[in-house]
Each structure stands twice: as structure tokens, then as C-alpha cells.
Protein backbone atom coordinates (compact mmCIF):
# COMPACT_ATOMS: atom_id res chain seq x y z
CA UNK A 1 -49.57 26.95 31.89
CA UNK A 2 -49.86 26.15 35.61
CA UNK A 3 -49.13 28.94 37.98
CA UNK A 4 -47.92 28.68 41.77
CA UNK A 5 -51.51 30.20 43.84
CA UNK A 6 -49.29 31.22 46.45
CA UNK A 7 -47.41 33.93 44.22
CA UNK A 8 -50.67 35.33 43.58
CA UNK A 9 -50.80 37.31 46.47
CA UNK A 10 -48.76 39.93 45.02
CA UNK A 11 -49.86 43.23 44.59
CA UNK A 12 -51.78 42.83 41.53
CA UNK A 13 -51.69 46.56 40.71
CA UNK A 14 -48.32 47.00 40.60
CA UNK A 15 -47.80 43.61 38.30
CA UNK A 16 -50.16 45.31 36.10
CA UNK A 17 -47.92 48.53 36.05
CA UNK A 18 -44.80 46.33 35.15
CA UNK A 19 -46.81 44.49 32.00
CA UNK A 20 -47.54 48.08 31.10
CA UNK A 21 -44.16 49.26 31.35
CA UNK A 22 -42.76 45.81 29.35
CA UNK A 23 -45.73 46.39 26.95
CA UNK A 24 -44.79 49.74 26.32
CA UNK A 25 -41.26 48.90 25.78
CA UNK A 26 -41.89 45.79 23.14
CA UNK A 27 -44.17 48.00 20.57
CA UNK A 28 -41.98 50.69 20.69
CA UNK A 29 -39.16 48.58 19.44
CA UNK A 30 -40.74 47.23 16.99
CA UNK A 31 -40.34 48.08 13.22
CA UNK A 32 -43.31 50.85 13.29
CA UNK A 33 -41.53 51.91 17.03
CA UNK A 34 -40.39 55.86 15.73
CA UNK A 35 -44.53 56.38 15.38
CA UNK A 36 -45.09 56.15 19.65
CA UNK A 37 -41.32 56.70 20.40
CA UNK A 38 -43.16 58.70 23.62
CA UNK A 39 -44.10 55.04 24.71
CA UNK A 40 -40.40 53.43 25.03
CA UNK A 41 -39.35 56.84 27.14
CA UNK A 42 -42.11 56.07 29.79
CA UNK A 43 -41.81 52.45 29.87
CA UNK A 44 -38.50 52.50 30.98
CA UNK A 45 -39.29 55.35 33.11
CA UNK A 46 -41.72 53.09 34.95
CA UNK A 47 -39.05 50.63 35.74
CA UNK A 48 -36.65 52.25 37.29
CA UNK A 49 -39.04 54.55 39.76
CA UNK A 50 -41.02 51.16 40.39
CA UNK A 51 -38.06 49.73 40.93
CA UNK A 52 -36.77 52.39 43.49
CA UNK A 53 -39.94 52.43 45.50
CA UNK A 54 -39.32 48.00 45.34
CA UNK A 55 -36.13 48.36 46.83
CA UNK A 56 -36.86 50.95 49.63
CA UNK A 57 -39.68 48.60 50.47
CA UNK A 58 -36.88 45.82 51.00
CA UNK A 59 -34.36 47.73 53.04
CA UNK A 60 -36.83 49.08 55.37
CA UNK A 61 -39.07 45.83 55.44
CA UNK A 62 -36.32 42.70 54.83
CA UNK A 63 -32.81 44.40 55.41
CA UNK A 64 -33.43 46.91 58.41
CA UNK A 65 -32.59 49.73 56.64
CA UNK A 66 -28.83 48.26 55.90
CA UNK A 67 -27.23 49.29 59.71
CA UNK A 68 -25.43 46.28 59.95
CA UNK A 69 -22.26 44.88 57.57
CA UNK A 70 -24.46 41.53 57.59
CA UNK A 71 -27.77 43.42 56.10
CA UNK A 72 -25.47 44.55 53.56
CA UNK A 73 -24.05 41.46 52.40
CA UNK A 74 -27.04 40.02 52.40
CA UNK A 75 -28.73 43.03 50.02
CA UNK A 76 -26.13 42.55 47.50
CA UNK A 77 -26.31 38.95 47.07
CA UNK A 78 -29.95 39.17 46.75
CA UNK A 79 -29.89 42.13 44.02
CA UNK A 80 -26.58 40.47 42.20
CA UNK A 81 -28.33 36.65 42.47
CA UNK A 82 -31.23 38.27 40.73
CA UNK A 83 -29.96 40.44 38.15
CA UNK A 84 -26.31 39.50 37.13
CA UNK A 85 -26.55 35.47 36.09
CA UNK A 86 -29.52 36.54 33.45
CA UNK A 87 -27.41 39.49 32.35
CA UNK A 88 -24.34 37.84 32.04
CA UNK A 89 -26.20 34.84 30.50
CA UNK A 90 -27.71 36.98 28.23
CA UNK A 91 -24.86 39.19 26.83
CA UNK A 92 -22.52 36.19 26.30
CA UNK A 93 -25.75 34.80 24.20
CA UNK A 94 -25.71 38.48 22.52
CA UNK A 95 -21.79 38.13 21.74
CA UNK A 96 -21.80 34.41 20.45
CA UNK A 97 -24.75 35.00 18.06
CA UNK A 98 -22.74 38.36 16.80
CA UNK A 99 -19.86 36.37 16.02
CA UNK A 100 -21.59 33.22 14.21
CA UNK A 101 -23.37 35.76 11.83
CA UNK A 102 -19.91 37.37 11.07
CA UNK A 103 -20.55 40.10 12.78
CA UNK A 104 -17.79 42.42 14.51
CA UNK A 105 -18.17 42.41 18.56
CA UNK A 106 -17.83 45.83 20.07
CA UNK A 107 -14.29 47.01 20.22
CA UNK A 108 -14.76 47.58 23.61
CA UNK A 109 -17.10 44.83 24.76
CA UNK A 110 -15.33 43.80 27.70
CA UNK A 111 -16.81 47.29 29.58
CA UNK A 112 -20.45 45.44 29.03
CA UNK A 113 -19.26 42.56 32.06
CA UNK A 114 -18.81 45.68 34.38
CA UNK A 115 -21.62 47.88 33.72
CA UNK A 116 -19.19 50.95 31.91
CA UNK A 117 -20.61 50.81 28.52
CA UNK A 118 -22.65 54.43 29.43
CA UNK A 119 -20.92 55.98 32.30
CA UNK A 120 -20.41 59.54 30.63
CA UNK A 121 -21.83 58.52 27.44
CA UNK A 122 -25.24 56.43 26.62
CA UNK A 123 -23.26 54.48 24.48
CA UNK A 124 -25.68 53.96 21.54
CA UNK A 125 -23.98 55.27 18.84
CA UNK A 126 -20.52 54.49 19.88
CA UNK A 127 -21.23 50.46 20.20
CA UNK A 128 -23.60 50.70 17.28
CA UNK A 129 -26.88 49.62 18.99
CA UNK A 130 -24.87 46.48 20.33
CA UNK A 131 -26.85 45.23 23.66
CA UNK A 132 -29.09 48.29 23.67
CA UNK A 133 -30.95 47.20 26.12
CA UNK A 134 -28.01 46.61 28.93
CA UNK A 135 -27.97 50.68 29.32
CA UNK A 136 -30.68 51.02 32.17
CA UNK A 137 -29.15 47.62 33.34
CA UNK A 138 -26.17 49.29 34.39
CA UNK A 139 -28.30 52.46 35.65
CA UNK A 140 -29.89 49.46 38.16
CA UNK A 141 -26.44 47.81 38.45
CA UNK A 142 -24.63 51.39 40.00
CA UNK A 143 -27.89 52.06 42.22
CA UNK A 144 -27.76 48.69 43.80
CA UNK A 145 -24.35 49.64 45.11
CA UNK A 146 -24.57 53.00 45.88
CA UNK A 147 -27.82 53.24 48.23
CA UNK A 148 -26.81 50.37 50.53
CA UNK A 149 -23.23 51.74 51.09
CA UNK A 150 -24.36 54.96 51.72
CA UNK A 151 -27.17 53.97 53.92
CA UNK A 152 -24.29 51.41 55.46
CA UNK A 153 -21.39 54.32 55.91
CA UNK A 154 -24.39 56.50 57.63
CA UNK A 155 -25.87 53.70 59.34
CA UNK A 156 -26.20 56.45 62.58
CA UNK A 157 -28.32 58.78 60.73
CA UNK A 158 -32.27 58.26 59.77
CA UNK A 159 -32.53 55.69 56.59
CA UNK A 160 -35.27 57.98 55.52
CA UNK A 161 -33.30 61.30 55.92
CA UNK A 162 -30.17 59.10 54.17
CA UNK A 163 -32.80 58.43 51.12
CA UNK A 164 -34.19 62.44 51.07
CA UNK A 165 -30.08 63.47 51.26
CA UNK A 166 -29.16 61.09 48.49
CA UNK A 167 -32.49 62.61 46.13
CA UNK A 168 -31.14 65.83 46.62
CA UNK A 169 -27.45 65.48 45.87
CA UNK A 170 -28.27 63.14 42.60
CA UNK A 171 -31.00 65.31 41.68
CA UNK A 172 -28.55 68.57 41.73
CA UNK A 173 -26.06 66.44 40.57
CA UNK A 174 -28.36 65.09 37.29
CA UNK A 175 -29.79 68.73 36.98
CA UNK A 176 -26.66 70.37 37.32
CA UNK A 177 -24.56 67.84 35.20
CA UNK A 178 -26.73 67.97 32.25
CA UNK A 179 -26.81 71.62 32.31
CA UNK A 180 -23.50 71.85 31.81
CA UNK A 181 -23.41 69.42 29.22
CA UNK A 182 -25.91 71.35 27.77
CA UNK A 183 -23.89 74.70 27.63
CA UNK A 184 -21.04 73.14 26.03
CA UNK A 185 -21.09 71.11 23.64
CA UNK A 186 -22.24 71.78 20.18
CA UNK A 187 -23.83 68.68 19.15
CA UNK A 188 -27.52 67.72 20.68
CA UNK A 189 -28.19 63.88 21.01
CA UNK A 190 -30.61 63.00 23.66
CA UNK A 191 -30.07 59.75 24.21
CA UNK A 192 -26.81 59.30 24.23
CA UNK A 193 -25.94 62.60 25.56
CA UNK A 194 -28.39 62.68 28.32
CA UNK A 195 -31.07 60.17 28.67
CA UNK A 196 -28.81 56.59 28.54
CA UNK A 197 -25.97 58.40 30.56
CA UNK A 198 -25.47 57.15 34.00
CA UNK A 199 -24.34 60.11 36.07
CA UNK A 200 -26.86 61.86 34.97
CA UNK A 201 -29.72 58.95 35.94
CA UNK A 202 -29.24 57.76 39.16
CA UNK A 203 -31.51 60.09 40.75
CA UNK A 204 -34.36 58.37 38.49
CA UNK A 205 -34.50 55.52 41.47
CA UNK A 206 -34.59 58.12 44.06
CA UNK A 207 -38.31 59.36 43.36
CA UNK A 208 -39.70 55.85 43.87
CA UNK A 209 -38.30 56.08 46.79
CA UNK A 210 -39.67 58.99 47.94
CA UNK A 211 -42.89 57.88 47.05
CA UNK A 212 -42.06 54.83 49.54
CA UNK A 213 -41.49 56.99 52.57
CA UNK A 214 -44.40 58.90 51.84
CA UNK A 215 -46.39 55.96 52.27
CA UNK A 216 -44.77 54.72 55.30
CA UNK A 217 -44.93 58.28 56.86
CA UNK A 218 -48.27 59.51 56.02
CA UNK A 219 -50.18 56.06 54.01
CA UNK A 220 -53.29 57.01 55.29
CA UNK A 221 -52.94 60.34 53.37
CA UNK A 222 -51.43 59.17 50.56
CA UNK A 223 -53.88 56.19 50.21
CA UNK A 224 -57.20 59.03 50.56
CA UNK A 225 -55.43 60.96 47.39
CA UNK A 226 -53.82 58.06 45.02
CA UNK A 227 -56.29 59.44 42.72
CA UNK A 228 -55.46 62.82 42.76
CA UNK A 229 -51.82 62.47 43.06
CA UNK A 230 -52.25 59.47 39.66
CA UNK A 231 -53.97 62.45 37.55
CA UNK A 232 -51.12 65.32 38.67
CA UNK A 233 -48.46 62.62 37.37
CA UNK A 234 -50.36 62.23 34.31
CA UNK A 235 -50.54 66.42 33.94
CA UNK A 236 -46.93 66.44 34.63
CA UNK A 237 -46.26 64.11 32.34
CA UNK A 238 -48.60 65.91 29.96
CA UNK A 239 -47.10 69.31 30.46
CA UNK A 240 -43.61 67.70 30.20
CA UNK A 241 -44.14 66.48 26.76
CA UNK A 242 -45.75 70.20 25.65
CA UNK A 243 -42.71 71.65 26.71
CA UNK A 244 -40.55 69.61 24.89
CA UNK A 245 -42.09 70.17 21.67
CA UNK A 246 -41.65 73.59 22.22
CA UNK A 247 -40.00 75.61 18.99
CA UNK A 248 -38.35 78.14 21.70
CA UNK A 249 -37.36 76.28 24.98
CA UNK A 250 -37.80 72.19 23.51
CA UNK A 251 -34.49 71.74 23.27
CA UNK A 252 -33.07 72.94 26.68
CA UNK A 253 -36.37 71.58 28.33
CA UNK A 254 -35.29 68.06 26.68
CA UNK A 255 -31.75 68.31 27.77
CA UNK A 256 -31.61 69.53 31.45
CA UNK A 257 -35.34 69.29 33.20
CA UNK A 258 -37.54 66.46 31.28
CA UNK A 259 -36.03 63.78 32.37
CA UNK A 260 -36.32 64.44 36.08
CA UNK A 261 -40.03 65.48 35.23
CA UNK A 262 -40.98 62.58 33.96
CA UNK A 263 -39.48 60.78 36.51
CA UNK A 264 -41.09 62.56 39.29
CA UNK A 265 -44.64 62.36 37.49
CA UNK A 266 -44.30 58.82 36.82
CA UNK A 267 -43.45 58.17 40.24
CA UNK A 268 -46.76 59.72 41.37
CA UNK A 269 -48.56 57.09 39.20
CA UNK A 270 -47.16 54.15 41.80
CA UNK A 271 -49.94 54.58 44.88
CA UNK A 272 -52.62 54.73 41.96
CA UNK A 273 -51.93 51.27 40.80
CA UNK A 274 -50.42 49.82 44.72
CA UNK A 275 -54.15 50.15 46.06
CA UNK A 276 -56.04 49.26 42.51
CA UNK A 277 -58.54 46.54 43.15
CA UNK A 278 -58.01 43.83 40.67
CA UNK A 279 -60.95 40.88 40.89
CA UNK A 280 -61.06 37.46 39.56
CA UNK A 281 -57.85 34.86 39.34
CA UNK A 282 -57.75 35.08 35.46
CA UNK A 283 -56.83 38.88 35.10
CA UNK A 284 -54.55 38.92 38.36
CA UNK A 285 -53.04 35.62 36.99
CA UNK A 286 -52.54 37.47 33.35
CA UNK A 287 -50.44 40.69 34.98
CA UNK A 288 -48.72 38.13 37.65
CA UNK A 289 -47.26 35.90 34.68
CA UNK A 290 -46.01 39.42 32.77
CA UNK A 291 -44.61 40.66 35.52
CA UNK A 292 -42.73 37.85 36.44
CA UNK A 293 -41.17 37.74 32.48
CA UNK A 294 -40.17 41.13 31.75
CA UNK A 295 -36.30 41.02 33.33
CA UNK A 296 -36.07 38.29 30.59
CA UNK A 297 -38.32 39.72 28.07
CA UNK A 298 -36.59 42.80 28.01
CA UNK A 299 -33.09 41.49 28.26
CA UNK A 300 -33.68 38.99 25.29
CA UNK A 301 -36.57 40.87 23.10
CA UNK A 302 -33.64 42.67 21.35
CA UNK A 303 -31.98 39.46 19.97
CA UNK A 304 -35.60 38.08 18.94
CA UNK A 305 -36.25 41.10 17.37
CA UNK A 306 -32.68 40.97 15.43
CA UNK A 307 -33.09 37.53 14.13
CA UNK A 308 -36.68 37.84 12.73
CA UNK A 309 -35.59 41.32 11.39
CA UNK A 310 -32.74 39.46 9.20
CA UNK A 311 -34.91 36.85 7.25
CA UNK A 312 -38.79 38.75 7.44
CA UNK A 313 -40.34 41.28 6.06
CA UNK A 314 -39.71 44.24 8.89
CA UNK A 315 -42.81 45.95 7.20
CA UNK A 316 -46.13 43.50 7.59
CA UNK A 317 -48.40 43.44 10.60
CA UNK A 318 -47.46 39.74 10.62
CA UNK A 319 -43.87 40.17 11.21
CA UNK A 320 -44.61 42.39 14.39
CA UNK A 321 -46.89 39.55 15.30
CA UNK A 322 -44.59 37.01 14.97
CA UNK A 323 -41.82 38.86 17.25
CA UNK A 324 -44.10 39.75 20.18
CA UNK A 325 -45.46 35.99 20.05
CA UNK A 326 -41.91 34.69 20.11
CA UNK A 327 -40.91 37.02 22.10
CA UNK A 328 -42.81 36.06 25.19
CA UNK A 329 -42.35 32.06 24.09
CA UNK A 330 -38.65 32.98 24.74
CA UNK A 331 -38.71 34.93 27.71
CA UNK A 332 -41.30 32.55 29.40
CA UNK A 333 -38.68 29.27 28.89
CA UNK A 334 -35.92 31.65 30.21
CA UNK A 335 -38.06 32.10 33.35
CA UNK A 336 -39.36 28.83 34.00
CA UNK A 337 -35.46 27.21 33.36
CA UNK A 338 -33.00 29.67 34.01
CA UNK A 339 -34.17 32.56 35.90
CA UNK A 340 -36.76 30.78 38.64
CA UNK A 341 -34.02 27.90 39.58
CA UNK A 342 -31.48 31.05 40.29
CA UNK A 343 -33.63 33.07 42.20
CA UNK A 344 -34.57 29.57 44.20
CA UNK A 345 -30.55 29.85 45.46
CA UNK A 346 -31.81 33.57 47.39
CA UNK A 347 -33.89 31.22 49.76
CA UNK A 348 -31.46 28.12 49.90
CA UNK A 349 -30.17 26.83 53.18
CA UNK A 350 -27.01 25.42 51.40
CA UNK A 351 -24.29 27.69 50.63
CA UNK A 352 -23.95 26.69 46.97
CA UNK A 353 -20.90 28.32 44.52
CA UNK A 354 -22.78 31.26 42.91
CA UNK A 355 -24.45 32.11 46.72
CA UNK A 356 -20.60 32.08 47.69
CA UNK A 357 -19.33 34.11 44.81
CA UNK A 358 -22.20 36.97 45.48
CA UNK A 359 -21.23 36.25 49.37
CA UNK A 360 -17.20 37.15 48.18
CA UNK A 361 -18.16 40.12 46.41
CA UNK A 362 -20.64 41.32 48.95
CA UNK A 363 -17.95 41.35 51.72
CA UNK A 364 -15.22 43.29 49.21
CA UNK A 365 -17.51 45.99 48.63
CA UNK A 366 -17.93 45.89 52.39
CA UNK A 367 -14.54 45.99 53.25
CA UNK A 368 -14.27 48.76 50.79
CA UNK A 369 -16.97 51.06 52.33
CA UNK A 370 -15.78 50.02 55.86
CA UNK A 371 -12.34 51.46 54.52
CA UNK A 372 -13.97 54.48 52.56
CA UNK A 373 -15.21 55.29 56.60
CA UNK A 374 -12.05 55.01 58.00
CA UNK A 375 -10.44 57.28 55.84
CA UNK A 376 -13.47 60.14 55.67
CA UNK A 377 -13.26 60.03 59.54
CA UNK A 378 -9.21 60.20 59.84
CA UNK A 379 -9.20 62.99 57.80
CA UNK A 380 -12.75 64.94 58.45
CA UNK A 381 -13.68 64.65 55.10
CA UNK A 382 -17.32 64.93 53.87
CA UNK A 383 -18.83 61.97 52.81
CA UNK A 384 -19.39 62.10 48.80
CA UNK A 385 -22.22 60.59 47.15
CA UNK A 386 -21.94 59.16 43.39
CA UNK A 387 -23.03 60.31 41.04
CA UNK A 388 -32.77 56.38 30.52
CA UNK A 389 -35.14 56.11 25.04
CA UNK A 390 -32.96 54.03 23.21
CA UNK A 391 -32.29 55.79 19.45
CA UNK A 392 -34.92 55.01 16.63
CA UNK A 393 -32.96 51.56 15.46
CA UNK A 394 -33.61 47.68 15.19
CA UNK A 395 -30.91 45.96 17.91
CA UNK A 396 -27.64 45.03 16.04
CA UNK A 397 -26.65 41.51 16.19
């Protein structure tokens, strides 16, 4: 397998944070996955703070902190030109292979094109496990919207003091939804109740973030106690799961606080693994090429999964075997010939159709916000600001 040297200059720690986090996510799905269910809760829990504490990096580094209608534009096409055509690609794939099986497609499926499937409700059990994994896609999907309009609609305040509002009114907003939930209703279903459900996740992003300013405001700091601050995430994290084991408080605990604990104490993990020193080309080379395959290893691990499911025995060693080997064979051909030529069109000079679709859609959501403004300021009203483990079951197909 030949590798481009020039991508290895990444930061090797944090590739080696995403293979855990993918890692994590592929054993726990497999057919043995209700024995370290624990595992698929962090993994995902990894991605989205990592990927909050990515994007700030981007705003404040590549997109000046979104002040301009052009930075915004050009935010959106990057994050749609590397998210949707793999999505898209991969949920059509999803329905096609339901329907030549003789399968029923999800009454519903058409909210799965725009990202609805788990606004109010993870979803799980109401499309039957259909496209599990496209849950914490939309959480990513709603995120990439709402920070760059808000940081574009109060483009004359502080970026940073935009970012610390926004964690404030999501995390009241998560902690205050899911209390509610909580106190009424009568039925308790984590997942789809609480974890998978959107307005009640978006805050998840924010604590990367956080840990992003921190760095840029005090790195020297922060860099002297990565240590210290890795081991309080891990006794958060710790603590968090003692509590929700609890025979007196477990279930409340699970419901309204753990998931903004673990969030928080996974986000402390990210300066560990930023300034880990990682020698030798071979080991830096191994995290760099799993790091660049888990969008497409966890977007298509669910349908490799299925298929071996169907016609092996879910049971032997060898069957797990077979559907991590295969499942990194398939996500490795979807980088190399679908997903690297697409991300290729982010750096093009030529303005080629799906750079001008993301372009079309970038300046409606502009227009939108730039309207949103208008009408907050004619009026003198406050600006409002919007408001992840998937249940113990092989992916439907």
C-alpha cells in the first residue's frame, strides 16, 4: 500500500485517537458487541468532541472565524464536499441492497436525505435499526450549520465568546431538555430517548471546542498539564460510569447528566494525545491510514456486517474476523476511489458541478441567515440558538 509522505505530517496523536475511536466502534458492533457496550458509547463520543475541537481549529485558522458571507460559503462547501457525497453514496447503497434482498425500506426513508431521521427521537426503534449509523451523521450534519451562522449573524462579537455563548445555551438546552423528558414520560430508552436524539446532542461538539480555545488562550498551560487534565477525563469518565450503575440515582444519572459528562471528560483526553510523541514512519503510517478510513469505515461497516451476518455463523471467532478484515478492504477502496477524488474538488481551481451545487446551497443558507438578521434587528428580537450508543442489534438490511 503506498502512502503520500507529505500527509504524514499530521498530528500523529490525534490519528491515533480517531483509530481508537473507529476501533472502539467496530468490536462493539460486532456479534459479541452487548459484552463492552461501554466501548461503542465512548467511541462515538470521541468523534464528535474531536471533531468539534477539528472544526474550531478551521474557523479560527482557515475561515477567520466566519466574519465574512464569503468565509461562510466557503465553510459549508468544504464540510458538505466532505461529508454529504459519501453519505448520500452510502445510504442509496443501504436502500438498493434493502430492496434486492426483499426487504421493506423505511416508511419514512426520505427524512434520511435531510438529516430528520432523529430530531426528537433517536430513531432506532422506529426505523428498525435501518442506517444506524447515519444518527451522529446528522448530529455532525445540524452542527455544521449552526456554528458558522451563528458565528456569521454575530460576526461583531468575539468568535471565542460566540463559541463559550453557544456551550452554554446547548448545554442548558441538552441538560434542561432531557430533564424534562425525563420527568414525563413513562417509558426509559436511552438511546433513542436521549443519547441518538439531536436536540439534546449538539452541545457534544461544543466541548471540543472549548478545549480548542483553551489551547489557543493559555497552550503553554494546557500543554505543561495534558497529563493531568488526560487522567481527570479518565476519572470523570470513571466516576460517570459508577454513577450510572447506581441502583438509586442510575437511571436519572443516565438520562439527564451522563451524557454531557462523558462528553466533557472525553474532551479532556484531546491535549493528551495532540502533543503525544509518536516515533518511527511505520506506527505513524499505521494510525495515518486508520484515520484517513473511518468516515467510510463507519458509514459502510454496518452493511458489511449485515451481509456476512445473513450467510455465517454470527457466533465463531472467525466470523468476527472475517467482518473486521472485510471491513477495512471495503472502506480502504471507498477511500482510495470515491472519497479521496471528492475531497480533491475542495482544492480544485475549476468550478466543477458538485463545487457549484455546495456553492448554491452555501449562498441559500446565507441568504437565509442574512434574512434571519434583518428580521431579529427590525424587530429587537434576541437572537435564538438551535437547539449519541446505538441499541444492542446487528444493522438491518
Amino acid at each position: 500500500m503506498r502512502i503520500e509522505t507529505k500527509h504524514l505530517n499530521r498530528n500523529p496523536g490525534l490519528d491515533l485517537l480517531r483509530a481508537i475511536a473507529i476501533g472502539f466502534v467496530l468490536v462493539y458492533h460486532l456479534p459479541f458487541g452487548d459484552r463492552v457496550q461501554a466501548l461503542g458509547v465512548f467511541g462515538v463520543e470521541i468523534f464528535l468532541t474531536l471533531s468539534g475541537f477539528l472544526v474550531a481549529g478551521m474557523i479560527f485558522e482557515r475561515f477567520g472565524g466566519i466574519r465574512e458571507s464569503v468565509e461562510l460559503k466557503s465553510f459549508l462547501v468544504n464540510r458538505w464536499l466532505r461529508t454529504l457525497p459519501l453519505y448520500y453514496l452510502t445510504l442509496v447503497a443501504t436502500a438498493v441492497l434493502t430492496i434486492w434482498l426483499g426487504q421493506d425500506l423505511p416508511a419514512d426513508v426520505g427524512v434520511f436525505f435531510v438529516f430528520m431521521q432523529n430530531v426528537t427521537q433517536g430513531g432506532q426503534a422506529a426505523h428498525d435499526s435501518w442506517f444506524g449509523a447515519s444518527w451522529s451523521l446528522a448530529l455532525e450534519e445540524w452542527f455544521y450549520l449552526l456554528l458558522p451562522l451563528t458565528l456569521w449573524v454575530s460576526r461583531g462579537q468575539s468568535p471565542g465568546r460566540t463559541i463559550i455563548a453557544l456551550t452554554i445555551v446547548l448545554a442548558a438546552m441538552a441538560l434542561g431538555g432531557r430533564t424534562y423528558r425525563f420527568l414525563t414520560e413513562t417509558v426509559f430508552d436511552f438511546d433513542d430517548m436521549y443519547r441518538r436524539t439531536l436536540i439534546f446532542r449538539l452541545d457534544t461538539f461544543c466541548w471540543g471546542m472549548l478545549v480548542y480555545l483553551a489551547l489557543r488562550r493559555w497552550e503553554v498551560e494546557v500543554v505543561r498539564h495534558r497529563l493531568a487534565l488526560f487522567i481527570a477525563g479518565i476519572a470523570i469518565i470513571v466516576l460517570t460510569m459508577f454513577a450510572a450503575s447506581s441502583p438509586d440515582y442510575g437511571r436519572p444519572f443516565q438520562a439527564i447528566a451522563m451524557l454531557t459528562t462523558i462528553s466533557i471528560g472525553t474532551a479532556l483526553f484531546i491535549p493528551f494525545f495532540r502533543g503525544l510523541e509518536i516515533t518511527g514512519s511505520a506506527p505513524r503510517m499505521l494510525f495515518y491510514v486508520l484515520s484517513t478510513r473511518t468516515y467510510a469505515l463507519y458509514l459502510t461497516h454496518g452493511l458489511v456486517y449485515g451481509m456476512i451476518a445473513r450467510h455465517l455463523d454470527t457466533g465463531s471467532i472467525a466470523t468476527s474476523v472475517l467482518m473486521l478484515a472485510t471491513s477495512l478492504l471495503v472502506a480502504d477502496l471507498v477511500y482510495r476511489y470515491i472519497e479521496r477524488p471528492i475531497l480533491a474538488l475542495r482544492n480544485a481551481d475549476t468550478a466543477r458541478p458538485l463545487v457549484k451545487v455546495s456553492a448554491i446551497m452555501a449562498r441559500i443558507q446565507t441568504r437565509i441567515a442574512f434574512e434571519f438578521e434583518l428580521l431579529t434587528r427590525r424587530h429587537d428580537l434576541p437572537v435564538p440558538a438551535h437547539a449519541l450508543v446505538e441499541r444492542r442489534k446487528m444493522p438491518r438490511i
